[in-house]
Protein backbone atom coordinates (compact mmCIF):
# COMPACT_ATOMS: atom_id res chain seq x y z
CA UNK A 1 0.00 0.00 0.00
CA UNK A 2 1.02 3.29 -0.76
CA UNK A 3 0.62 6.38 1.36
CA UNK A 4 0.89 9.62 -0.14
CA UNK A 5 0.48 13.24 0.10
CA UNK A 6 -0.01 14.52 -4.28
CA UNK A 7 0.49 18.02 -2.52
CA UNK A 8 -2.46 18.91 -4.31
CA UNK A 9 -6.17 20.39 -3.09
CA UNK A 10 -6.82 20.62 1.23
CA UNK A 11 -6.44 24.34 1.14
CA UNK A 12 -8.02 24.43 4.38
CA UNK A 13 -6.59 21.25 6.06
CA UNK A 14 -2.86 22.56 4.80
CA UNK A 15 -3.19 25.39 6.19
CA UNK A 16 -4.72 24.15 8.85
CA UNK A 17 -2.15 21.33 10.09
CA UNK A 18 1.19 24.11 9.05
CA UNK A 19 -0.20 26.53 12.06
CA UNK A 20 -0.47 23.56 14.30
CA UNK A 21 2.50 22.06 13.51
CA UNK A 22 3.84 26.18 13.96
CA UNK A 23 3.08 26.36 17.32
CA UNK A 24 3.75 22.93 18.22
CA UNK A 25 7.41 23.75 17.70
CA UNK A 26 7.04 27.15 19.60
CA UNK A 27 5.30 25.66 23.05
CA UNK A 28 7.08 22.67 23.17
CA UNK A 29 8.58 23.27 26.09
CA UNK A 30 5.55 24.99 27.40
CA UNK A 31 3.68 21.89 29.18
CA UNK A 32 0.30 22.54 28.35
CA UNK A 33 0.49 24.68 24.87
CA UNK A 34 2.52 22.20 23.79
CA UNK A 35 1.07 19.41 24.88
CA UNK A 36 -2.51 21.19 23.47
CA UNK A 37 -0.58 22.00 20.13
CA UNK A 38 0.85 18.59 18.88
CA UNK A 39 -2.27 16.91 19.95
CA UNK A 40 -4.48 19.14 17.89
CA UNK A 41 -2.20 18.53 15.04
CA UNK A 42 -2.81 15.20 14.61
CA UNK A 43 -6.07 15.58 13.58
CA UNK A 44 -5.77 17.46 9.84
CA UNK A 45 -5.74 14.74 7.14
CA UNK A 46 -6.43 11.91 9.54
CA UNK A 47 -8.78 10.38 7.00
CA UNK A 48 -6.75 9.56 3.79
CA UNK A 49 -8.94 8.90 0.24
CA UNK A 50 -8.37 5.94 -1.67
CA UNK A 51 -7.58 5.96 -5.26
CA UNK A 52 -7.03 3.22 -7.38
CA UNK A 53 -3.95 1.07 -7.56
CA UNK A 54 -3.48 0.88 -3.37
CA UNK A 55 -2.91 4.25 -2.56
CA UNK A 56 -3.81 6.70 0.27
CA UNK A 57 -4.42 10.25 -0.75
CA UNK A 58 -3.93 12.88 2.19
CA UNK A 59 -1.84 16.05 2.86
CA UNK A 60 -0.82 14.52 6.13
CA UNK A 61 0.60 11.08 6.19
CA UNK A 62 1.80 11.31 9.45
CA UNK A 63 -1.75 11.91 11.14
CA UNK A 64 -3.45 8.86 8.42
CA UNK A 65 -0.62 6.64 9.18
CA UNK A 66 -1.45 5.58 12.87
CA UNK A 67 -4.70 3.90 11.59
CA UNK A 68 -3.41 2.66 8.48
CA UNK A 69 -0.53 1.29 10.01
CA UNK A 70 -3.36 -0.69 12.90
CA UNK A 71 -5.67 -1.77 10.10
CA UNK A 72 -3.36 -2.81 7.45
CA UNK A 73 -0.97 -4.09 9.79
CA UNK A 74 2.50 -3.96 7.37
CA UNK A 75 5.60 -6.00 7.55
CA UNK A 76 7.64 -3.21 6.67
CA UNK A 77 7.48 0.93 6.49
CA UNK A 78 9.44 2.93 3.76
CA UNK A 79 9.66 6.12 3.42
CA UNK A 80 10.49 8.06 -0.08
CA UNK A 81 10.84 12.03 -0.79
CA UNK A 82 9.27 12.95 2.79
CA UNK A 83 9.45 15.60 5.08
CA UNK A 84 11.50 15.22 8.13
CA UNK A 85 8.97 16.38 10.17
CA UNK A 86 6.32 13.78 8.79
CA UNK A 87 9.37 11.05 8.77
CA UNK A 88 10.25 11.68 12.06
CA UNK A 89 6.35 11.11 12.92
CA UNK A 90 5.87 8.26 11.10
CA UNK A 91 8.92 6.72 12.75
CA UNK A 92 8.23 7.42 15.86
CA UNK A 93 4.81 5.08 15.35
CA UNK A 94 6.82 2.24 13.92
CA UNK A 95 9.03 2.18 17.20
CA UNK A 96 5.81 2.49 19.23
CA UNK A 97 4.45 -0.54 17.11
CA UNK A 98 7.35 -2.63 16.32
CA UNK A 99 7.65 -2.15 13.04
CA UNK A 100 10.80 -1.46 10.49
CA UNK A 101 11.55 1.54 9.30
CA UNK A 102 13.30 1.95 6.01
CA UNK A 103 14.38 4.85 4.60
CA UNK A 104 15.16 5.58 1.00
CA UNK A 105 17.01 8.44 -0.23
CA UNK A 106 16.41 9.72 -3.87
CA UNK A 107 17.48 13.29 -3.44
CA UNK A 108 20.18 14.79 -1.86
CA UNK A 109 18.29 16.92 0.51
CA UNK A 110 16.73 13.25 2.12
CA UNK A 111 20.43 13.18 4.02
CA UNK A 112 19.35 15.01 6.30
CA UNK A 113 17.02 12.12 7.84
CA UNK A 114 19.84 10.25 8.91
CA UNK A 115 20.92 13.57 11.28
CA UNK A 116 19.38 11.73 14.15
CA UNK A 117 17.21 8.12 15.01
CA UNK A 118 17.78 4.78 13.57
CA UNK A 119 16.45 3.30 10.63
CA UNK A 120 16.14 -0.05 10.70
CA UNK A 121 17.74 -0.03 7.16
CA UNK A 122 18.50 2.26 4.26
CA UNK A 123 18.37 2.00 0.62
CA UNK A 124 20.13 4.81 -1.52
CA UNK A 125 19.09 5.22 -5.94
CA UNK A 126 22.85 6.29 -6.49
CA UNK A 127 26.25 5.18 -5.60
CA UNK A 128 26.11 8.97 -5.09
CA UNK A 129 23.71 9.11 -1.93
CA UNK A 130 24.87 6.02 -0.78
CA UNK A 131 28.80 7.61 -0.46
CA UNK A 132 26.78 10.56 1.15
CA UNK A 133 24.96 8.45 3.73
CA UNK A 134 28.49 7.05 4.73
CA UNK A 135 29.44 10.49 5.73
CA UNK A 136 26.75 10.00 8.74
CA UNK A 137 27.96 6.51 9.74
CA UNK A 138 25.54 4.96 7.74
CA UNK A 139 25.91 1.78 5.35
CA UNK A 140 23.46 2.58 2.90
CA UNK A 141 22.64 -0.07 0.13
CA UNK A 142 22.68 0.97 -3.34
CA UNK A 143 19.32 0.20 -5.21
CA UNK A 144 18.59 2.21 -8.50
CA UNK A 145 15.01 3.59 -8.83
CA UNK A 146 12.58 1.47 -11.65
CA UNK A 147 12.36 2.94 -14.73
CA UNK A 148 10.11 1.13 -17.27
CA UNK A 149 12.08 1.44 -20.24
CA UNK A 150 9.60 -0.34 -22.09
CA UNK A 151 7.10 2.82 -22.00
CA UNK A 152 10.02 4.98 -22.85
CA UNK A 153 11.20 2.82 -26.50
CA UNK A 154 10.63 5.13 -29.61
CA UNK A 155 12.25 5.55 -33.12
CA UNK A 156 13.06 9.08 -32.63
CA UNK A 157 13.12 11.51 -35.60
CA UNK A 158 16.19 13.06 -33.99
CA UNK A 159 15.32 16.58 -35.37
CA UNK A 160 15.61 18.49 -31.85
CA UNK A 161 17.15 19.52 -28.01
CA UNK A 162 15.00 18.64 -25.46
CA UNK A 163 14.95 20.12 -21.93
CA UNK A 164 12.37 17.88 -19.40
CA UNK A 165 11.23 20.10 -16.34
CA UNK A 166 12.18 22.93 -17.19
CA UNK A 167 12.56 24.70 -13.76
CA UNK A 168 15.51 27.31 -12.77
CA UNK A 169 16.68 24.31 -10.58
CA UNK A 170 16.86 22.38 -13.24
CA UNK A 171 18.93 24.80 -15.57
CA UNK A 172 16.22 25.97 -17.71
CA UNK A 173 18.07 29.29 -17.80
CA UNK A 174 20.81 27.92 -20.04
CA UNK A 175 17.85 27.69 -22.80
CA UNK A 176 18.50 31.41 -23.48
CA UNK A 177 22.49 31.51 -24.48
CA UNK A 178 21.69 28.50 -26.42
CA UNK A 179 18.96 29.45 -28.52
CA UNK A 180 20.95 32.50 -29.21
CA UNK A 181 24.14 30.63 -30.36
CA UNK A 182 22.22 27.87 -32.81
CA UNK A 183 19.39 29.92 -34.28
CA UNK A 184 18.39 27.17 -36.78
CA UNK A 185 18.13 24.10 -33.73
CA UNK A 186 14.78 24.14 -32.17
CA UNK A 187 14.82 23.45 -28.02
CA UNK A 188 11.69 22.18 -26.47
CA UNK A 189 10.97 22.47 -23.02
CA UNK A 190 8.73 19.87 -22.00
CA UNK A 191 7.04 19.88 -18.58
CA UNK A 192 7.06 16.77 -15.87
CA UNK A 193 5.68 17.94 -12.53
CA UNK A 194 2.88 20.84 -13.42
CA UNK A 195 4.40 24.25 -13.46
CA UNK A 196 3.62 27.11 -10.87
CA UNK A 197 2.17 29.96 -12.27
CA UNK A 198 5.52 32.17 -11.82
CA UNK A 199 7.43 28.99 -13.59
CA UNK A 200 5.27 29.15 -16.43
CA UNK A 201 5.50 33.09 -16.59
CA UNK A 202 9.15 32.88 -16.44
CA UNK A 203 9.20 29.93 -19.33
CA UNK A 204 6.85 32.36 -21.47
CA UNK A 205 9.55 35.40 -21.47
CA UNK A 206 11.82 32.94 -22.78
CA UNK A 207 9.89 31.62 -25.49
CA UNK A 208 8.76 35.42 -26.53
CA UNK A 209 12.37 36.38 -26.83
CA UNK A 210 13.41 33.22 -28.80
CA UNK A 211 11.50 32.11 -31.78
CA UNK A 212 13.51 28.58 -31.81
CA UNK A 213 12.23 27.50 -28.58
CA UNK A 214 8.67 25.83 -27.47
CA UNK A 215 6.84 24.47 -24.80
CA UNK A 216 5.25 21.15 -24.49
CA UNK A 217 3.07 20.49 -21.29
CA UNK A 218 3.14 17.12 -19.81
CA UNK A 219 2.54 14.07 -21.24
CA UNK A 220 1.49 10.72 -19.51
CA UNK A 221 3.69 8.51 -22.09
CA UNK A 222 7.18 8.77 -21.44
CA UNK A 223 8.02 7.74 -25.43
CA UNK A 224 5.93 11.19 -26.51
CA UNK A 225 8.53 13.25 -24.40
CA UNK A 226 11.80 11.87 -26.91
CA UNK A 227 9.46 11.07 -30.47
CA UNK A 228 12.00 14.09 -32.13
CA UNK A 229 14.62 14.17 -29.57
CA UNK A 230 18.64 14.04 -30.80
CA UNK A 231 19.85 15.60 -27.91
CA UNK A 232 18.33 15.89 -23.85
CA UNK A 233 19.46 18.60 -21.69
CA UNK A 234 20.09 18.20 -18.08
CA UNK A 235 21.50 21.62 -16.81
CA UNK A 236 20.79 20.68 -13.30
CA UNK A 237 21.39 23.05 -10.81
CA UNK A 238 20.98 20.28 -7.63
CA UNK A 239 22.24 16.60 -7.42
CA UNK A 240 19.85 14.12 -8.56
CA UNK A 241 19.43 11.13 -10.94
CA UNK A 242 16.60 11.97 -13.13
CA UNK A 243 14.87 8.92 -14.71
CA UNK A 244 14.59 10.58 -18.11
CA UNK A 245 18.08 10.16 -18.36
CA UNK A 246 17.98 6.18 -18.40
CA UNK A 247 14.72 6.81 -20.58
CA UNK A 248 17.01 8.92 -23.25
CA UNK A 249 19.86 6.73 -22.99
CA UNK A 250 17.82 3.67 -23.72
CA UNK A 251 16.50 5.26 -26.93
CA UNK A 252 20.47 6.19 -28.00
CA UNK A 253 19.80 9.28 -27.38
CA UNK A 254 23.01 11.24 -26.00
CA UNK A 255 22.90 13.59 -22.73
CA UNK A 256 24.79 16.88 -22.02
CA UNK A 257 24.85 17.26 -17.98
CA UNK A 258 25.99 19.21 -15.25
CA UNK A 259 28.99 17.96 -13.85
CA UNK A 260 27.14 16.82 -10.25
CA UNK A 261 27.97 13.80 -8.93
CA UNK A 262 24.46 12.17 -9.49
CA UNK A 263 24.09 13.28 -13.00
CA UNK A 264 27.63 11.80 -13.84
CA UNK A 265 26.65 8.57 -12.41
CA UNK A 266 24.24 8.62 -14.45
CA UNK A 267 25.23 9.50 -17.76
CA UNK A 268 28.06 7.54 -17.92
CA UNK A 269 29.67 7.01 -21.44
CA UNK A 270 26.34 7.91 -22.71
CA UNK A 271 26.57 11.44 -23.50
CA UNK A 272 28.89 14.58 -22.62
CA UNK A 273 29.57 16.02 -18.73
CA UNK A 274 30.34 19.37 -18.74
CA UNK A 275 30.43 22.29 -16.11
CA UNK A 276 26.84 24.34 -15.51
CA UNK A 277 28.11 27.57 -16.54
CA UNK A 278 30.44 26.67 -19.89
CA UNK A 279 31.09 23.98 -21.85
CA UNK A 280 27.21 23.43 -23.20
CA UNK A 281 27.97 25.36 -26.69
CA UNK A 282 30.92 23.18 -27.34
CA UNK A 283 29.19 20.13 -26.59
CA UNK A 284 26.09 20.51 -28.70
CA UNK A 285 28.57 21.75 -31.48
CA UNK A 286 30.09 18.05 -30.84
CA UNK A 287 27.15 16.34 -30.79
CA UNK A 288 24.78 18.34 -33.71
CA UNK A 289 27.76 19.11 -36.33
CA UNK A 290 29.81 15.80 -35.82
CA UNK A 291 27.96 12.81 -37.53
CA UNK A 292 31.14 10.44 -36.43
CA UNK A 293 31.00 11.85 -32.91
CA UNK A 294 27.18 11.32 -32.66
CA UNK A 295 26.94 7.92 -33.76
CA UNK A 296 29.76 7.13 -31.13
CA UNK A 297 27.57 8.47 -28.13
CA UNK A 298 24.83 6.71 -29.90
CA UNK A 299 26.28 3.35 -29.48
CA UNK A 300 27.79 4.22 -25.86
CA UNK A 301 23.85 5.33 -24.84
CA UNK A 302 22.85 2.08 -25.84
CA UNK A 303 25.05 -0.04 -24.05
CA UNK A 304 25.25 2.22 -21.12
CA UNK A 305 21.72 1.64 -20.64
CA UNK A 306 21.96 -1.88 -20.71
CA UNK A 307 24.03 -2.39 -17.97
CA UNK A 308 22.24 -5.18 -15.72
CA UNK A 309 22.44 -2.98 -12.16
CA UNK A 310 19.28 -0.91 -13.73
CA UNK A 311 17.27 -3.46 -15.59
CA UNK A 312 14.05 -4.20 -13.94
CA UNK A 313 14.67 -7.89 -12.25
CA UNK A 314 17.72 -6.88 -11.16
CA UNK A 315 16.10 -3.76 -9.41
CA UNK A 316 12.88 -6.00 -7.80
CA UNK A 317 15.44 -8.45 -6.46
CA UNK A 318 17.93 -6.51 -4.99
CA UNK A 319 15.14 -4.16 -3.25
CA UNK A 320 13.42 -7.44 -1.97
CA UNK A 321 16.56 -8.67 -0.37
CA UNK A 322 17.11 -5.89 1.79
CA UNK A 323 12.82 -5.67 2.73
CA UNK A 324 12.87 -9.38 3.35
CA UNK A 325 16.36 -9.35 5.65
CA UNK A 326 15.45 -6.27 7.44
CA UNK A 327 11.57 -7.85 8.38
CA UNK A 328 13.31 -10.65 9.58
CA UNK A 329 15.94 -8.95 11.83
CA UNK A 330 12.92 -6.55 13.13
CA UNK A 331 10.88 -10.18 14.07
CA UNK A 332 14.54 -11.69 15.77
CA UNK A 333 14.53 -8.59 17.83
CA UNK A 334 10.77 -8.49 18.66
CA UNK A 335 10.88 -11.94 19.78
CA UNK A 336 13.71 -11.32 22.35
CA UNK A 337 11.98 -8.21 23.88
């Protein structure tokens, strides 16, 4: 079962459980307000909405989860791109009710969760992350996130650059000098996660000022996003291992990156690392005006995306291991208290 907050709709509750969980933090030490505080705020989003396919809806998970966690009664708890102040909830009812508590980190940021508790195990999507989690005294095993290449396969016409999410974080802003230097290439930007109105304003000024770039909004097929792709962008500002990558790489299709750990790892021989603020010109120049070149990275994509660490059994297995050893160390050490 799946437990989730879409951080969408609940204007009220939001709002509602971020003051409580406000002054929670300000009369904690306060015996009654603080007492009065964290109990009140674990009522907002209590009831979580079913949708199909297993999964909870509600903008708390921490407040839904004590139920859940009574009703369903799971084997094992993992948490995924969470709040540490929801985390640290939902942990904190796992210890109460003997259950395992696995973290796994798919952003940098998620790090910080291993600042302070135990987790009864954690899983890492990069070598990347797992060198990080070392850096806390943690032994973090290294399981890539799925990625259903199959959705992804397309023959691509190869006729243009494409940028997915195209958010400041995510370089977006390198659009502009690039445009500029190959007037005849057109650059799509092609949304993921639904733009915020002052994203979409910003991506707007770019495309008024440059008649060579467009905008796609998002797509639910994965093979739509690289039908005319030669070349993806990812100009990533932060550390993280994007699944388009894999997704590009599978179709031969050859990557220019940042040069951030994560994105490196990722890439591979597959396409072209260079630093965020130079090297992109010269690399598309490689890529768009070198036929030789291209096929080479072509080839490399291919087999890079091959490799057995990321193909789908592999994946299941590995994850399994670790869910199945950890649920059996958590009943070992039930039994003997």
């Amino acid at each position: 079962m799946m437990l989730v907050d879409n951080a969408t709709g609940a204007t009220v509750t939001r709002f509602l459980h971020e003051q409580l969980w406000d002054a929670s933090v300000r009369f904690e030490n306060r015996r009654v307000l603080g007492d009065s505080a964290s109990w009140l705020r674990s009522f907002p989003g209590r009831t979580a909405h079913r949708i199909p396919g297993d999964v909870l809806v509600t903008p708390a998970p921490e407040n839904a989860f004590p139920d859940i966690a009574v009703s369903f009664k799971p084997d094992i708890v993992i948490g995924s791109s969470i709040a540490r102040p929801t985390w640290r909830q939902i942990r904190k009812t796992c210890q109460e009710l003997g259950l395992p508590a696995v973290l796994y980190l798919r952003e940098e940021t998620a790090l910080t969760h291993l600042e302070s508790g135990h987790h009864a195990a954690v899983i890492a999507n990069s070598k990347t992350l797992a060198a990080g989690a070392s850096t806390y005294g943690v032994d973090a095993t290294f399981v890539p996130s799925i990625v259903d290449l199959a959705d992804a396969r397309v023959d691509s016409t190869r006729e243009r650059i494409v940028l997915v999410n195209p958010r400041r974080e995510h370089g977006v802003d390198v659009i502009e000098d690039l445009a500029r230097n190959f007037r005849t290439i057109e650059f799509v930007l092609q949304e993921s996660w639904k733009l915020r109105p002052t994203e979409r304003a910003h991506i707007d000024g770019i495309l008024s000022r440059h008649p060579n770039v467009c905008f796609r909004p998002r797509v639910d097929s994965p093979a739509e996003v690289f039908r005319d792709a030669a070349i993806v962008l990812a100009p990533h500002r932060i550390d993280n291992r994007p699944r388009t990558i894999l997704e590009a790489l599978s179709n031969g299709i050859p990557v220019i990156a940042s040069n951030l750990p994560g994105l490196v790892e990722s890439v591979g021989s597959g396409g072209i690392i260079v630093d965020h603020e130079n090297g992109w010109v010269d690399a598309i120049s490689t890529l768009w005006q070198d036929p030789a070149a291209y096929r080479r990275y072509e080839q490399q994509a291919f087999r890079f995306a091959e490799r057995p660490e990321v193909q789908t059994d592999r994946v299941v297995g590995d994850f399994l291991d670790v869910v199945g050893t950890t649920i059996r160390s958590q009943l070992a050490t039930n039994e003997v208290l």
